[in-house]
C-alpha atoms as a PDB file:
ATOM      1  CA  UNK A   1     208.200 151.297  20.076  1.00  0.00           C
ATOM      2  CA  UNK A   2     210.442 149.339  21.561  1.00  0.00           C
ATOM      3  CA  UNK A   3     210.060 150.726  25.207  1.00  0.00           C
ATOM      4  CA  UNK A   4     206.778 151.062  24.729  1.00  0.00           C
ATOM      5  CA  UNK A   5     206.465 147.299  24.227  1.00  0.00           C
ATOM      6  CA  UNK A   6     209.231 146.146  26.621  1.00  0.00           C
ATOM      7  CA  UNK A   7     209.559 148.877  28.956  1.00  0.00           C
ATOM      8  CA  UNK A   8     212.872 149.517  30.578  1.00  0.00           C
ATOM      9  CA  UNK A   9     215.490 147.215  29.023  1.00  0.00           C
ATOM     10  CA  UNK A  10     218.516 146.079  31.730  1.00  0.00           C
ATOM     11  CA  UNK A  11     221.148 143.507  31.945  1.00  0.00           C
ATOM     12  CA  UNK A  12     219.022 141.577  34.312  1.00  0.00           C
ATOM     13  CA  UNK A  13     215.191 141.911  32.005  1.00  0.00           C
ATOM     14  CA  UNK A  14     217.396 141.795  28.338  1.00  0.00           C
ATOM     15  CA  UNK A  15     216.421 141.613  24.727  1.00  0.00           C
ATOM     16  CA  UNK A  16     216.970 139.329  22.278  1.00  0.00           C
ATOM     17  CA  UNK A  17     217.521 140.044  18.798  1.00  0.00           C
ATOM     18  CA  UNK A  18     216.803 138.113  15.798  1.00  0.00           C
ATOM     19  CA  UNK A  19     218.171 138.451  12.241  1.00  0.00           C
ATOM     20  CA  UNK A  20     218.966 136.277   9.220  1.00  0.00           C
ATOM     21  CA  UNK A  21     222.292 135.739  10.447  1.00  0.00           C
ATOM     22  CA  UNK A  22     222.269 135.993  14.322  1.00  0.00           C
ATOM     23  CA  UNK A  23     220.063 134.316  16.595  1.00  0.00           C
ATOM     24  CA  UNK A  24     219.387 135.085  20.043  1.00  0.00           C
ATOM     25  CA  UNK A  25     221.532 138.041  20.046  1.00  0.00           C
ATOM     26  CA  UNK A  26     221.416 139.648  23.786  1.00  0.00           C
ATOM     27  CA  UNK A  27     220.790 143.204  23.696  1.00  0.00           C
ATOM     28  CA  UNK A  28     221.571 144.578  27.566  1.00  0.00           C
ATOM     29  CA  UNK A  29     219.431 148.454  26.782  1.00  0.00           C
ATOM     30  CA  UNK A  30     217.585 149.983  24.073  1.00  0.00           C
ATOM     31  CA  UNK A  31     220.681 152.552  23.237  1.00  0.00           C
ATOM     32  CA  UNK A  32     222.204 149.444  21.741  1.00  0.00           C
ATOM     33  CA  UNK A  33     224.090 149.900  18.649  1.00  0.00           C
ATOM     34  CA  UNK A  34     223.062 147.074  17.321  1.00  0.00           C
ATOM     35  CA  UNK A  35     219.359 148.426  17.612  1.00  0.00           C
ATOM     36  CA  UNK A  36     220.478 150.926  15.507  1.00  0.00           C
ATOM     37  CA  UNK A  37     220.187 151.214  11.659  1.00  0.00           C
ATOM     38  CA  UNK A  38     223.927 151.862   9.994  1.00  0.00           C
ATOM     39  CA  UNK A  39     224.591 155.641  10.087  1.00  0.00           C
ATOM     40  CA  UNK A  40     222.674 156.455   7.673  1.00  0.00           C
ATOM     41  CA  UNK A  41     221.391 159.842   8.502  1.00  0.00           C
ATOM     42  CA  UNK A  42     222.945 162.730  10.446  1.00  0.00           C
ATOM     43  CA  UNK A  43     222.828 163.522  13.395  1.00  0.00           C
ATOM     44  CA  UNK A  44     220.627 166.777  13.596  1.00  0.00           C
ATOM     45  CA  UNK A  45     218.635 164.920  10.963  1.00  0.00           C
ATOM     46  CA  UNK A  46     218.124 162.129  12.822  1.00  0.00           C
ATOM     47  CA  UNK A  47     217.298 163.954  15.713  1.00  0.00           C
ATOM     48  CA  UNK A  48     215.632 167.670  16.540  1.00  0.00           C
ATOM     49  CA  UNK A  49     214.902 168.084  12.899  1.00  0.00           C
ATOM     50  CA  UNK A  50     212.729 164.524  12.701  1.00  0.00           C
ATOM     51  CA  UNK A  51     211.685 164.157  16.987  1.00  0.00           C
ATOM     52  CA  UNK A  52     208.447 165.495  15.877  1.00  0.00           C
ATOM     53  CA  UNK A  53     208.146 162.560  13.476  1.00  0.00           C
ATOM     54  CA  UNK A  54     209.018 160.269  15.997  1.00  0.00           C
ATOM     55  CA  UNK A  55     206.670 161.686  18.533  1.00  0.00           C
ATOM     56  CA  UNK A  56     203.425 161.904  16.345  1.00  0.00           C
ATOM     57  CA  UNK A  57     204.291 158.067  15.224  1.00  0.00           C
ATOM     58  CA  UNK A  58     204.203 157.021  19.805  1.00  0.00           C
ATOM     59  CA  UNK A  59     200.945 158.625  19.727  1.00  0.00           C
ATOM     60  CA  UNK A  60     198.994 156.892  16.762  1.00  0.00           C
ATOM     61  CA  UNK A  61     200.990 153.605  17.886  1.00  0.00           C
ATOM     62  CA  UNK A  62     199.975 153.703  21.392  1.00  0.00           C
ATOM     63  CA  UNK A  63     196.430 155.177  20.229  1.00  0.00           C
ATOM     64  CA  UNK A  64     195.710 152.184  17.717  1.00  0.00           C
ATOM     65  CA  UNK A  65     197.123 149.633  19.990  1.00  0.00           C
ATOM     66  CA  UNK A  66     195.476 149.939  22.943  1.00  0.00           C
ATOM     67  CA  UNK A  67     192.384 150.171  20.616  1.00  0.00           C
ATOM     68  CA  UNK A  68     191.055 146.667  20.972  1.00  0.00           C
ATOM     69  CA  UNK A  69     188.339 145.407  17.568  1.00  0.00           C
ATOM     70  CA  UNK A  70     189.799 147.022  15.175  1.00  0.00           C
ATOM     71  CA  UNK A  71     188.644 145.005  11.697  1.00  0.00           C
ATOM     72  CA  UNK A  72     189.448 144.574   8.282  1.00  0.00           C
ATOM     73  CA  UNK A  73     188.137 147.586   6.122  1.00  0.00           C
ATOM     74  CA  UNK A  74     187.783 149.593   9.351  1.00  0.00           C
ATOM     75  CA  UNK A  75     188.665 153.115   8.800  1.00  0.00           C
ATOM     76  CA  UNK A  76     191.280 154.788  10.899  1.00  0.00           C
ATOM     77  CA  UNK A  77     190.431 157.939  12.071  1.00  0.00           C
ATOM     78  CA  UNK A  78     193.599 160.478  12.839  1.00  0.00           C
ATOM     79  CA  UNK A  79     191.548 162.119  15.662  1.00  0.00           C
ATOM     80  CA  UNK A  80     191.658 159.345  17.840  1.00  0.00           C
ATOM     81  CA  UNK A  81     195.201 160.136  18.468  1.00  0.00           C
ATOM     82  CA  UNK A  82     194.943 163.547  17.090  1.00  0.00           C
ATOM     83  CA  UNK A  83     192.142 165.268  18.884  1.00  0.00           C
ATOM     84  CA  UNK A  84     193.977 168.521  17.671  1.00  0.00           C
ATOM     85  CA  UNK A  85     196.158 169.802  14.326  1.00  0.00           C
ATOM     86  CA  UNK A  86     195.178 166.308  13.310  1.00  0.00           C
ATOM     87  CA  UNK A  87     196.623 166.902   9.607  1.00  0.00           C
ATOM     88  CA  UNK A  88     199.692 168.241  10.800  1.00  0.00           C
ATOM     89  CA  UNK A  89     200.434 165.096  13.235  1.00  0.00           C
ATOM     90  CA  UNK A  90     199.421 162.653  10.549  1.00  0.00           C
ATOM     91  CA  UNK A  91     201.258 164.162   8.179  1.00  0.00           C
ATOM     92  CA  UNK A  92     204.519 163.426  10.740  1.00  0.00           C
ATOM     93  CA  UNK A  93     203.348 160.211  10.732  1.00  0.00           C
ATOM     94  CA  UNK A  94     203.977 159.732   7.072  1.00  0.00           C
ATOM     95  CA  UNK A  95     207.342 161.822   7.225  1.00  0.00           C
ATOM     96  CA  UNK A  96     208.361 158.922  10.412  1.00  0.00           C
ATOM     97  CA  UNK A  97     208.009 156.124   7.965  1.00  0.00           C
ATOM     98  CA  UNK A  98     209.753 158.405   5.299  1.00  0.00           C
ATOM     99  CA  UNK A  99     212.553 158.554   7.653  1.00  0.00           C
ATOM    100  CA  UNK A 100     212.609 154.816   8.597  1.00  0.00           C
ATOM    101  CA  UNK A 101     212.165 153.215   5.188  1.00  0.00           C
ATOM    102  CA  UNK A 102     214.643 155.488   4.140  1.00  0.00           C
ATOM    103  CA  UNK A 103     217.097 153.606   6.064  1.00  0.00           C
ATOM    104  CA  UNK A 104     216.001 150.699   5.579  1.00  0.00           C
ATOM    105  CA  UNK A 105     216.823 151.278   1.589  1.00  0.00           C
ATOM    106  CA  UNK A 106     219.872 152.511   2.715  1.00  0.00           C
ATOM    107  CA  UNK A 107     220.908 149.438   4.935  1.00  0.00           C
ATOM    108  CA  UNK A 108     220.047 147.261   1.985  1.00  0.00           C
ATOM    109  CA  UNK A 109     222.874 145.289  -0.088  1.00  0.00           C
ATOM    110  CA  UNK A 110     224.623 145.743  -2.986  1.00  0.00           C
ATOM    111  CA  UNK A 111     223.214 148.692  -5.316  1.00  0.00           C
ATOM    112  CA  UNK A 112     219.463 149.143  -3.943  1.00  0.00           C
ATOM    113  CA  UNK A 113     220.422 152.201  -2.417  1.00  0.00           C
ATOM    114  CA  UNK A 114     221.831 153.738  -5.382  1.00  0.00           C
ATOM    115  CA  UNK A 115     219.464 152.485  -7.873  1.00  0.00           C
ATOM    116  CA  UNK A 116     216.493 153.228  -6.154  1.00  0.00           C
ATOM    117  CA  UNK A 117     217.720 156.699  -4.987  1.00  0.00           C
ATOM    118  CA  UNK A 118     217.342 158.615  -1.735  1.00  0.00           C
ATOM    119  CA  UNK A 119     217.193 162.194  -2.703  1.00  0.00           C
ATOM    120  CA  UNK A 120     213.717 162.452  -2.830  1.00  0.00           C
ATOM    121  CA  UNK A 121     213.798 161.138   0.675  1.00  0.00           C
ATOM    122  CA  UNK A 122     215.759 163.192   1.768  1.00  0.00           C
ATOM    123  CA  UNK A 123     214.385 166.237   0.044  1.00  0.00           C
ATOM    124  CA  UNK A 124     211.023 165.334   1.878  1.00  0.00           C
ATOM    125  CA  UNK A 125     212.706 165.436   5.503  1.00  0.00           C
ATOM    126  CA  UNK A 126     214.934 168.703   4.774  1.00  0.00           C
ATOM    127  CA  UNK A 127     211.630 170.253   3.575  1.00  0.00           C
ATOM    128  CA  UNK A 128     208.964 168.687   5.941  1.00  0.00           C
ATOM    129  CA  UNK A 129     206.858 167.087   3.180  1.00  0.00           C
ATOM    130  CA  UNK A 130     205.119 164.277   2.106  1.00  0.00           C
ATOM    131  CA  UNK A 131     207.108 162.025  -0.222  1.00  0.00           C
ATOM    132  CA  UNK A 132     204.762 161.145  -2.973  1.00  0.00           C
ATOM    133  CA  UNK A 133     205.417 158.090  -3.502  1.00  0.00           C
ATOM    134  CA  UNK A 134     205.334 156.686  -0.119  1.00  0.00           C
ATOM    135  CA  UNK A 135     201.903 154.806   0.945  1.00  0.00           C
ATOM    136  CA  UNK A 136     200.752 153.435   3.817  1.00  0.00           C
ATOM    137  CA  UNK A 137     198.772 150.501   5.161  1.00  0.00           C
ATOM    138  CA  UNK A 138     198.073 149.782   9.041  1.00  0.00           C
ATOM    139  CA  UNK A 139     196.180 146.597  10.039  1.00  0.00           C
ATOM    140  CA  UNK A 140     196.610 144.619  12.975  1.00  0.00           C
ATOM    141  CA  UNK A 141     197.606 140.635  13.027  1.00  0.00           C
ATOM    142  CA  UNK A 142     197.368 137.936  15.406  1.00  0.00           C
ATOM    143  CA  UNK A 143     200.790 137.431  17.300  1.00  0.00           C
ATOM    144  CA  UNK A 144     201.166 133.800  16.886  1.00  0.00           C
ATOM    145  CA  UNK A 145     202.750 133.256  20.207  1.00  0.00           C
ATOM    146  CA  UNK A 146     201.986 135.350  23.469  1.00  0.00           C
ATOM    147  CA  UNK A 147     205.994 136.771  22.833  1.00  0.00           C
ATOM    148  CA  UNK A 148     205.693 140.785  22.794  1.00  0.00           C
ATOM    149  CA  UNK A 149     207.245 141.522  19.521  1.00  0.00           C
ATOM    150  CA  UNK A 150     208.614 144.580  17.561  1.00  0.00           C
ATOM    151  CA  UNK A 151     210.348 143.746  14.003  1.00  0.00           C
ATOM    152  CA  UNK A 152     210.581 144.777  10.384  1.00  0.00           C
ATOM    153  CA  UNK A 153     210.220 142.723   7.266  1.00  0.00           C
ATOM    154  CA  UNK A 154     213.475 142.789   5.248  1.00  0.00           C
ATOM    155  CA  UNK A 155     213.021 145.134   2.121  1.00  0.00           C
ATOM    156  CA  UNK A 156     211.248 143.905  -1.026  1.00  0.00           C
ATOM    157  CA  UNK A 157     212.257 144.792  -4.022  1.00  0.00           C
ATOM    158  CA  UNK A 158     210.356 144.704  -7.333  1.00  0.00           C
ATOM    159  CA  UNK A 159     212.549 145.597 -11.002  1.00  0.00           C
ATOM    160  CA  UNK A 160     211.128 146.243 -13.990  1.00  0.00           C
ATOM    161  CA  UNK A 161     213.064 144.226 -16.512  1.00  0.00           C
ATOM    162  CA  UNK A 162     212.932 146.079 -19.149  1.00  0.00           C
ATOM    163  CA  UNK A 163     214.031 149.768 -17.625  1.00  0.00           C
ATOM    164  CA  UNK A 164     215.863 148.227 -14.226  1.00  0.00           C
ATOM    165  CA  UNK A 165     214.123 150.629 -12.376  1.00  0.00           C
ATOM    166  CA  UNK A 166     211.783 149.948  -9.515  1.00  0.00           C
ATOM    167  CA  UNK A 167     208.253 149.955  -9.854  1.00  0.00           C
ATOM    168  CA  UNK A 168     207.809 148.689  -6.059  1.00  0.00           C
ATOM    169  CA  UNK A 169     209.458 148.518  -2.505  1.00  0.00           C
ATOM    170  CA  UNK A 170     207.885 147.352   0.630  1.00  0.00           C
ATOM    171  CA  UNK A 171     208.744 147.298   3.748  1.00  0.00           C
ATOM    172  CA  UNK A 172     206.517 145.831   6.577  1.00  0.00           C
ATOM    173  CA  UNK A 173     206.706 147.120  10.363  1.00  0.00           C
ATOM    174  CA  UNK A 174     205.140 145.245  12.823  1.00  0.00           C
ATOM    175  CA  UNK A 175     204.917 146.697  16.665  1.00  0.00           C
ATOM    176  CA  UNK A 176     203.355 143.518  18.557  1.00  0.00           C
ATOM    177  CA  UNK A 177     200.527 143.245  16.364  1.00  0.00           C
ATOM    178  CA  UNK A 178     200.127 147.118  14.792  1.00  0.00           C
ATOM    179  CA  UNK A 179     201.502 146.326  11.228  1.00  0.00           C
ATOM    180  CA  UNK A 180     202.617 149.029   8.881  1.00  0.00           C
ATOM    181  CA  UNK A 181     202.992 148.361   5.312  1.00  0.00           C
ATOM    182  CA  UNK A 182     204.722 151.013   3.376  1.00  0.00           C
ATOM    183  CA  UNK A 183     205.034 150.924  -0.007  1.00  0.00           C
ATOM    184  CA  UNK A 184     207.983 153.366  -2.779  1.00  0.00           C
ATOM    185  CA  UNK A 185     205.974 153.141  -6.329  1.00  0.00           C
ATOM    186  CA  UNK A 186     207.998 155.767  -7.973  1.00  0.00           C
ATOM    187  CA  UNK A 187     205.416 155.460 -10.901  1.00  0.00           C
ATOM    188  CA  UNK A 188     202.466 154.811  -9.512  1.00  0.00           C
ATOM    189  CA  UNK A 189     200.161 155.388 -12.487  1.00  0.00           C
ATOM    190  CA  UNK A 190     202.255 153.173 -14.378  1.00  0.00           C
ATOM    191  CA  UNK A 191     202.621 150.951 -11.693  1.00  0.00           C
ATOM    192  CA  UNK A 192     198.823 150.461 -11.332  1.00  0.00           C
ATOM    193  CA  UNK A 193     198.229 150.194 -14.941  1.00  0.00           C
ATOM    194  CA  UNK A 194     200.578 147.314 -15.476  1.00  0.00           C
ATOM    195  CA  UNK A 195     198.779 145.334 -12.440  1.00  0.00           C
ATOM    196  CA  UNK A 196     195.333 145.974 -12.996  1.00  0.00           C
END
């Protein structure tokens, strides 16, 4: 996303980084560690076992953002990236934000990681399925400045009081414009009971 955005990163046509804590961080290339989530996931994982993952995810990005009008309510159809094994390539699509939000639980402070649990994640990726209790949402937004853009949404955490389990984690994704919203609801049922 980010290439596709920026294009080739160099010392002399940078990036800067923003984050809670830094500001204006210079990144010189887009191999930059500190583009990098913590190592979180190996390294055959994180590579050939998940590049198809990555790959479907460029195409519906590039698809849906160089698809100008999209609306509210409008229904996105997986063929417009997808001409062929549509299913299969959407389906990498959810396994790609499987992967990310993954890491993002794992980046998080504290005891999120461990109280939320990552097995199932990972037992989706070793396996090549769906998680089922990941959801997604794509819209598109108005960038409120003409600055090209590519960030994440730091990781939202809902408790139940009574259990201390989670009953919701999002995480939004936002490639200048394309926003993602995926959602964990562990008990989903449950989950839409109690907020209905």
């Amino acid at each position: 996303d980010l290439k596709a955005v920026f294009g080739t990163v160099t010392q002399s046509k940078p990036l800067y980084l923003h984050q809670d804590d830094i500001k204006n961080c210079l990144v010189k290339g887009l191999k930059s560690d500190l583009l990098k989530w913590p190592m979180t996931m190996c390294t055959k994982c994180n590579g050939s076992r998940t590049q198809p993952f990555d790959k479907s995810w460029e195409a519906l990005s590039r698809t849906l953002r160089s698809r100008s009008g999209l609306q509210p309510g409008d229904t996105i159809r997986g063929k417009w990236a997808f001409p062929y094994s549509t299913r299969c390539n959407m389906r990498n699509v959810h396994m790609y934000f499987v992967k990310a939000f993954g890491c993002v639980i794992r980046s998080a402070p504290a005891d999120v990681p461990t109280r939320i649990g990552l097995s199932e994640f990972s037992k989706a990726i070793m396996l090549g399925r769906c998680h089922p209790d990941i959801y997604l949402k794509f819209g598109m937004s108005e960038k409120p400045d003409d600055q090209a853009r590519v960030e994440g949404s730091d990781l939202n955490v809902y408790w139940n009081t009574e259990t201390g389990r989670c009953d919701l984690a999002t995480w939004f994704y936002n490639v200048n414009g394309l926003v993602v919203l995926a959602a964990y609801i562990p008990d989903n049922k449950a989950f839409i009971r109690k907020h209905s």
